[in-house]
PDB file of N, CA and C in Angstrom:
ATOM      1  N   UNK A   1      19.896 -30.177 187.694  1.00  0.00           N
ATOM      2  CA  UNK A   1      20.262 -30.081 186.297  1.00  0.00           C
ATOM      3  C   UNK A   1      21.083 -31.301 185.903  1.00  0.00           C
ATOM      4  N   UNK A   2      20.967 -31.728 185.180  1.00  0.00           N
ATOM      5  CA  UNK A   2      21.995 -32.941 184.129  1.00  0.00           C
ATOM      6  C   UNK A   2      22.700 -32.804 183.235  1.00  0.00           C
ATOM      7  N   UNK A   3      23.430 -33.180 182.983  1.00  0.00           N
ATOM      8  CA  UNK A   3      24.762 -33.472 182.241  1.00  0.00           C
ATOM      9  C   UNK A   3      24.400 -32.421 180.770  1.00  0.00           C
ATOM     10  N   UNK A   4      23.276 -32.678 179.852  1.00  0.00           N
ATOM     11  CA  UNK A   4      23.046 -32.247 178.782  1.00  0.00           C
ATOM     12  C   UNK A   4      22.795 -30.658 179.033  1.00  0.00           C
ATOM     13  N   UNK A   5      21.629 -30.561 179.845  1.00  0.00           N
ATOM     14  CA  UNK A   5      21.263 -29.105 180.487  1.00  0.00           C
ATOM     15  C   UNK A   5      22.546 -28.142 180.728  1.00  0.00           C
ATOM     16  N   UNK A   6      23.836 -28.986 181.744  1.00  0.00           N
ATOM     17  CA  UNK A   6      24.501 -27.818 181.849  1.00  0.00           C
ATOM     18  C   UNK A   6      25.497 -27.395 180.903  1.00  0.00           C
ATOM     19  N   UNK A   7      25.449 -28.471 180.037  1.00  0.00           N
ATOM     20  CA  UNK A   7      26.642 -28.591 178.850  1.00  0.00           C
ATOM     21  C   UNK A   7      25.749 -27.166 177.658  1.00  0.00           C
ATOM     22  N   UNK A   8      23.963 -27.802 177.189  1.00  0.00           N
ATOM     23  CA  UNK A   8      23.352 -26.508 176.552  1.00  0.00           C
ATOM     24  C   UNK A   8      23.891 -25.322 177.368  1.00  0.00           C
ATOM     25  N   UNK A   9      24.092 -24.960 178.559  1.00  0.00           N
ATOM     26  CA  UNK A   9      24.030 -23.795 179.549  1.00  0.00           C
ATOM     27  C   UNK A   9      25.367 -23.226 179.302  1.00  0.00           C
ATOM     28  N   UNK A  10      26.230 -24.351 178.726  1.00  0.00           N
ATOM     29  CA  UNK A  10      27.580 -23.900 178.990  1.00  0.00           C
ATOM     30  C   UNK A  10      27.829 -23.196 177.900  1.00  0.00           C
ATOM     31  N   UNK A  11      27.200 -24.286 176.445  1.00  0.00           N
ATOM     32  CA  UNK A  11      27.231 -23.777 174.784  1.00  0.00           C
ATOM     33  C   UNK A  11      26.814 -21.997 174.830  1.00  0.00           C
ATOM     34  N   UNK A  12      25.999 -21.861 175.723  1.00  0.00           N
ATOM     35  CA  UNK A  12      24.900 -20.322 175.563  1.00  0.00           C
ATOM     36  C   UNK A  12      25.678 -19.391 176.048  1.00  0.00           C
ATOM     37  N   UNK A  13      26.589 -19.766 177.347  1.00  0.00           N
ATOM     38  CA  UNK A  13      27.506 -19.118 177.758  1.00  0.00           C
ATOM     39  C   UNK A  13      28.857 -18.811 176.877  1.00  0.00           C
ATOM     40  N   UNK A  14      29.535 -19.587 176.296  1.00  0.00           N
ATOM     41  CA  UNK A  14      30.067 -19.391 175.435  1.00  0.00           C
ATOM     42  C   UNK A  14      30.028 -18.315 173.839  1.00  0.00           C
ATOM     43  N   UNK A  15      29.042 -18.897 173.900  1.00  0.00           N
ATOM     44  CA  UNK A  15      28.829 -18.003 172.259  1.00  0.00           C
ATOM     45  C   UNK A  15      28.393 -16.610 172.857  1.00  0.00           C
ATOM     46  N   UNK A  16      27.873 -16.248 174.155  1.00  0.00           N
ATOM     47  CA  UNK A  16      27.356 -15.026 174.742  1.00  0.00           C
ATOM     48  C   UNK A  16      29.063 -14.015 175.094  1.00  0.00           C
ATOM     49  N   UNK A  17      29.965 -14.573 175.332  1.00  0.00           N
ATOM     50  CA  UNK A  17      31.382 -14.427 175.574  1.00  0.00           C
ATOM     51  C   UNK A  17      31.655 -13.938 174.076  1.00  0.00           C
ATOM     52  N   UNK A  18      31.242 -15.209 173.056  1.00  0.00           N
ATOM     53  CA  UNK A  18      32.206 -14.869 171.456  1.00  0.00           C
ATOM     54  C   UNK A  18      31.471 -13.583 171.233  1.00  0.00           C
ATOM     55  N   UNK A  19      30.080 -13.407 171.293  1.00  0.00           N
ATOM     56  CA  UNK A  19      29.621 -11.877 171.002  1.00  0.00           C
ATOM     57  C   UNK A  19      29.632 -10.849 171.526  1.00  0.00           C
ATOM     58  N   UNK A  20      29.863 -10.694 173.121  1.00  0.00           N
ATOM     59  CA  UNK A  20      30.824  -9.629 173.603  1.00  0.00           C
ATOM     60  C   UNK A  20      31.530  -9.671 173.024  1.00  0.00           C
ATOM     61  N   UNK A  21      32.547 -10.330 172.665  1.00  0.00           N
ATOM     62  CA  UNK A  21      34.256 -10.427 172.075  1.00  0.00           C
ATOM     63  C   UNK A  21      33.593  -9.509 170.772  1.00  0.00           C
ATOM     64  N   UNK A  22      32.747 -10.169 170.203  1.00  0.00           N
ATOM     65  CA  UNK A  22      33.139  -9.450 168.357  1.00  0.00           C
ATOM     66  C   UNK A  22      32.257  -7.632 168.813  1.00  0.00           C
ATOM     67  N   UNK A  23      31.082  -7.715 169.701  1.00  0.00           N
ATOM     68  CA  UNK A  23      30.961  -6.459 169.836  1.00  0.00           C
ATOM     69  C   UNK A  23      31.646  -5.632 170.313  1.00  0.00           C
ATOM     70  N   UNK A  24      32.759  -6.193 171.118  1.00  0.00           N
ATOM     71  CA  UNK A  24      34.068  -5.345 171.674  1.00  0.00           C
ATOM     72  C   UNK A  24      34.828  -4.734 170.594  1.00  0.00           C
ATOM     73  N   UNK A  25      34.795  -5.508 170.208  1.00  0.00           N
ATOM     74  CA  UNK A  25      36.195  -5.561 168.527  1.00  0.00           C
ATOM     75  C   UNK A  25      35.172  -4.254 167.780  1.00  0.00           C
ATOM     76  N   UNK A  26      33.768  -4.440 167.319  1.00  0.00           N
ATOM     77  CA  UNK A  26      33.138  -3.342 166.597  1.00  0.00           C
ATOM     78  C   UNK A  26      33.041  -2.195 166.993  1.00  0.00           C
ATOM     79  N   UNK A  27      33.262  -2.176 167.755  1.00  0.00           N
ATOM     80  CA  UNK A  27      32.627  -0.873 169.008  1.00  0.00           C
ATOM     81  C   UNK A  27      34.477   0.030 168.881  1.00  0.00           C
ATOM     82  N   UNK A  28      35.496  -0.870 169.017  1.00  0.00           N
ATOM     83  CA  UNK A  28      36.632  -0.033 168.600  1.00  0.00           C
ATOM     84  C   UNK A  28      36.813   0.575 167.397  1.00  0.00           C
ATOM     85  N   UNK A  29      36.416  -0.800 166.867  1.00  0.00           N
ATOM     86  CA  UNK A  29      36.404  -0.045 165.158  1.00  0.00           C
ATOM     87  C   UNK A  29      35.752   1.111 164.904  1.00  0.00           C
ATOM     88  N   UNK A  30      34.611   1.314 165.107  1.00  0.00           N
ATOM     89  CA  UNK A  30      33.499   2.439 165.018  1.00  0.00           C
ATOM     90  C   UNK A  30      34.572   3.543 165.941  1.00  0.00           C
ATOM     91  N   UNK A  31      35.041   3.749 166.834  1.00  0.00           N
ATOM     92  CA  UNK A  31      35.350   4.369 167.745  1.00  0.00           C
ATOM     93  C   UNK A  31      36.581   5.086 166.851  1.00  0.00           C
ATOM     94  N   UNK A  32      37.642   4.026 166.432  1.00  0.00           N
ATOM     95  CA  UNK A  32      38.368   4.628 165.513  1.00  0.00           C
ATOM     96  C   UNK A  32      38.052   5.446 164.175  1.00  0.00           C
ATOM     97  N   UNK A  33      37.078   4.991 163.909  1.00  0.00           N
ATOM     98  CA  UNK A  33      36.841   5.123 162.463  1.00  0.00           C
ATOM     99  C   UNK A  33      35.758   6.782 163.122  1.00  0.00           C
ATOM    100  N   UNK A  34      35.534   6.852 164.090  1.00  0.00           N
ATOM    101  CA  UNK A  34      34.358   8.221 164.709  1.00  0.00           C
ATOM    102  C   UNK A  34      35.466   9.028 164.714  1.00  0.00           C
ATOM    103  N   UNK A  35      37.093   8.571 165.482  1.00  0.00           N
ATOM    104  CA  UNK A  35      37.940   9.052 165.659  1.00  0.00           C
ATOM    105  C   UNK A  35      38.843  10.420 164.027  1.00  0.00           C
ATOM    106  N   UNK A  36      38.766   9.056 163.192  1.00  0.00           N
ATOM    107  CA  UNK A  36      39.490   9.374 161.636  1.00  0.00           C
ATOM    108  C   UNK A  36      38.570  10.782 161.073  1.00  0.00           C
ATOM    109  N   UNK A  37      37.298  10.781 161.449  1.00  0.00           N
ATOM    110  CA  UNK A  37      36.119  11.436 160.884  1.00  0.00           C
ATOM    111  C   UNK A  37      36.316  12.816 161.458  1.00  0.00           C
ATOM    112  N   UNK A  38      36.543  12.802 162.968  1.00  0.00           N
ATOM    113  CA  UNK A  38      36.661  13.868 163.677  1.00  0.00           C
ATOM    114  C   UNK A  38      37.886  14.468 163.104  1.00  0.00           C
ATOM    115  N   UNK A  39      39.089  14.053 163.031  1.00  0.00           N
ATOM    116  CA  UNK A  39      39.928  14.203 162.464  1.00  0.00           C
ATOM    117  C   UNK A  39      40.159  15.034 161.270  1.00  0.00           C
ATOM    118  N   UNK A  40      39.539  14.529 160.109  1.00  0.00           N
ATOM    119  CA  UNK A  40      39.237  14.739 158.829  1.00  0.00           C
ATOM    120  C   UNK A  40      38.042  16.072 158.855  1.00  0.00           C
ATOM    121  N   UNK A  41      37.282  16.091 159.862  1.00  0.00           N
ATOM    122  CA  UNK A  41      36.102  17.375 159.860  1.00  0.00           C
ATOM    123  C   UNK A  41      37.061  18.522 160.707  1.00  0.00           C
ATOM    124  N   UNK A  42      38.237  17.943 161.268  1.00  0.00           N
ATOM    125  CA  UNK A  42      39.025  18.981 162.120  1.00  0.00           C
ATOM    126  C   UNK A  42      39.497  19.860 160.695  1.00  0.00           C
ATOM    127  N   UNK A  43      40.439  19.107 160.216  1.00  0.00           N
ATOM    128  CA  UNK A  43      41.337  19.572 158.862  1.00  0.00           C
ATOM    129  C   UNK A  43      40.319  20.185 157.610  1.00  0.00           C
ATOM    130  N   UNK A  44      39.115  19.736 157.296  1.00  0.00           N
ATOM    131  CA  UNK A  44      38.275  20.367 156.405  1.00  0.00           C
ATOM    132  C   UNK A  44      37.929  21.901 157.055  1.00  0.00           C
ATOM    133  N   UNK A  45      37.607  21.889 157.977  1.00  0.00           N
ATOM    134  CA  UNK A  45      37.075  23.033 158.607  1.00  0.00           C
ATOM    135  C   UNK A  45      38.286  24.348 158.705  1.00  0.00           C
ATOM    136  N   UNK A  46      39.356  23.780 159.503  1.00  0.00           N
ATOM    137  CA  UNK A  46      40.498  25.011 159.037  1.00  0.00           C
ATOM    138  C   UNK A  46      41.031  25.493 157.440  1.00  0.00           C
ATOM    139  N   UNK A  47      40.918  24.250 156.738  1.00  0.00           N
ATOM    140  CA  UNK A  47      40.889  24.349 155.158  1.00  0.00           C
ATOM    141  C   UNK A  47      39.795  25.507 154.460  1.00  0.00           C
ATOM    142  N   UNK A  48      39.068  25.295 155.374  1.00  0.00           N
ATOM    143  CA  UNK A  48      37.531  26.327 154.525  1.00  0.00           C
ATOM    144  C   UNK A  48      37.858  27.582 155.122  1.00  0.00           C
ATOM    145  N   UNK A  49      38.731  27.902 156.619  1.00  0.00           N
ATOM    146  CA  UNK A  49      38.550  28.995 157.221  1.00  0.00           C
ATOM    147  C   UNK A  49      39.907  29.425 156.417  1.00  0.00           C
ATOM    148  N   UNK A  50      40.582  28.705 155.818  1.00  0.00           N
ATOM    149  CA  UNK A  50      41.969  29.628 155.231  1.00  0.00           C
ATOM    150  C   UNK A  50      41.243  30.028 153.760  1.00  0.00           C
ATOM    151  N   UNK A  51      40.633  29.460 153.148  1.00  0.00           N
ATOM    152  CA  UNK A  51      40.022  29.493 152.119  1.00  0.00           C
ATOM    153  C   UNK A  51      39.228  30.599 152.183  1.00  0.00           C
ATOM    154  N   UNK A  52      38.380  30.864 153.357  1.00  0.00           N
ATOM    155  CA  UNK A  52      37.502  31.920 153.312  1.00  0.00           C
ATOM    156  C   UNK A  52      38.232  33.404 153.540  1.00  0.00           C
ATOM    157  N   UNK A  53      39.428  33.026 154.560  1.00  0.00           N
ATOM    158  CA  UNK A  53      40.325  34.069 154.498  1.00  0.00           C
ATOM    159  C   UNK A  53      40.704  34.570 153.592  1.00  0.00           C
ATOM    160  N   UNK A  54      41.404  34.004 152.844  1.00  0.00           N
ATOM    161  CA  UNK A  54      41.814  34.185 151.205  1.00  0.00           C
ATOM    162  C   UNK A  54      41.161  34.977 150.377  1.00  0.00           C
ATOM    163  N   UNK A  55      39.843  34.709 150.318  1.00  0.00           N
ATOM    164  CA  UNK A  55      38.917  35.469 149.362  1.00  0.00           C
ATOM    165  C   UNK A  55      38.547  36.354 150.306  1.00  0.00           C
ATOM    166  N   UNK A  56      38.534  36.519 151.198  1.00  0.00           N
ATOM    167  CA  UNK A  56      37.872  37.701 151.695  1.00  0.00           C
ATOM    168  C   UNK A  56      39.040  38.950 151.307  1.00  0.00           C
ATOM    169  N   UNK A  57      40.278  38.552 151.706  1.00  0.00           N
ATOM    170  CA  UNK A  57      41.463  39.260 151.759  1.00  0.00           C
ATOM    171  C   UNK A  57      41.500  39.822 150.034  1.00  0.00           C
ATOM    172  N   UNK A  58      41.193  38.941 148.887  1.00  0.00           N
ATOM    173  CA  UNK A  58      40.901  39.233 147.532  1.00  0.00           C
ATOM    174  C   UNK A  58      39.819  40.078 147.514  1.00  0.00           C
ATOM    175  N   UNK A  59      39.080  40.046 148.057  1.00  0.00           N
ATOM    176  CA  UNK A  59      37.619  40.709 148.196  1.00  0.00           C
ATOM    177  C   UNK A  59      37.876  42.406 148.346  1.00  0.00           C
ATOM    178  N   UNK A  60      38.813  42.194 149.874  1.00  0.00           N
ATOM    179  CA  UNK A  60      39.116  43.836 149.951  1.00  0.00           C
ATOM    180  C   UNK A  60      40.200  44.274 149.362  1.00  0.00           C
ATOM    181  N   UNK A  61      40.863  43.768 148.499  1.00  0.00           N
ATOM    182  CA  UNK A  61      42.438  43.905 147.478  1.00  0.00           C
ATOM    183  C   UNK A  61      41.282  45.119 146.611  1.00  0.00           C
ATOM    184  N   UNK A  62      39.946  43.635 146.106  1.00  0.00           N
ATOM    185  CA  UNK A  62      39.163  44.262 144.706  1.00  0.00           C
ATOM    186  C   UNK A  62      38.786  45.220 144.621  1.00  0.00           C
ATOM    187  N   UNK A  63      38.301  45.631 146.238  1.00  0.00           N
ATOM    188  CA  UNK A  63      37.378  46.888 146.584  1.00  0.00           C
ATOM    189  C   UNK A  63      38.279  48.263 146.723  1.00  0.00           C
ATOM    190  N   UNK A  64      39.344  48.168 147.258  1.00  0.00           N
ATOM    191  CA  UNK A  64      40.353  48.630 147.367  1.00  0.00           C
ATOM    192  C   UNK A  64      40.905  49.608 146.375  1.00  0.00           C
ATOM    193  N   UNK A  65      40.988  48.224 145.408  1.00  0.00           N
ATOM    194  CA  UNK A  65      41.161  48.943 143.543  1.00  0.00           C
ATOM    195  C   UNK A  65      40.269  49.841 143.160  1.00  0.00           C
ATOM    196  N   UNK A  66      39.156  49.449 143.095  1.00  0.00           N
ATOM    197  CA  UNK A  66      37.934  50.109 142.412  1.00  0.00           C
ATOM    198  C   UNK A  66      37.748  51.411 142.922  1.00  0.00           C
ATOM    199  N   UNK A  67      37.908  52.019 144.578  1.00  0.00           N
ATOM    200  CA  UNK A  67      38.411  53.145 145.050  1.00  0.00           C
ATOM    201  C   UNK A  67      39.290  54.274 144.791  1.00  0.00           C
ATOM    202  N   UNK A  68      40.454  53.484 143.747  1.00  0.00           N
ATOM    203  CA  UNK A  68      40.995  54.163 143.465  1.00  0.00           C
ATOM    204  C   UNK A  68      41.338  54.711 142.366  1.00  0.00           C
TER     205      UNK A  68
END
């Protein structure tokens, strides 16, 4: 190999390094951002189960009434 060859070899190697690097960097981001989501579907979901509680608990208040 010669001078130019290993210098191209070296350029290919390099930029193959910078795009691990930036797919490293994306791959956290996504990871965080999968993280925030899980998060946010944690808190929606107990939100709907207090919510559903609620009305159900109104539900048998209503039925309750009408019984009597």
């Amino acid at each position: 190999m010669d001078q130019s060859e290993l210098q191209a070899l070296a350029d290919k190697v390099d930029r193959l390094i910078a795009h691990c690097e930036k797919l490293e960097q994306e791959n956290s981001a996504i990871r965080q951002s999968q993280d925030d989501w899980n998060r946010e579907r944690s808190q929606l979901i107990q939100k709907n189960d207090l919510a559903r509680n609620k009305i159900e608990a109104m539900i048998g208040r209503l039925r309750a009434l009408e019984q009597h």
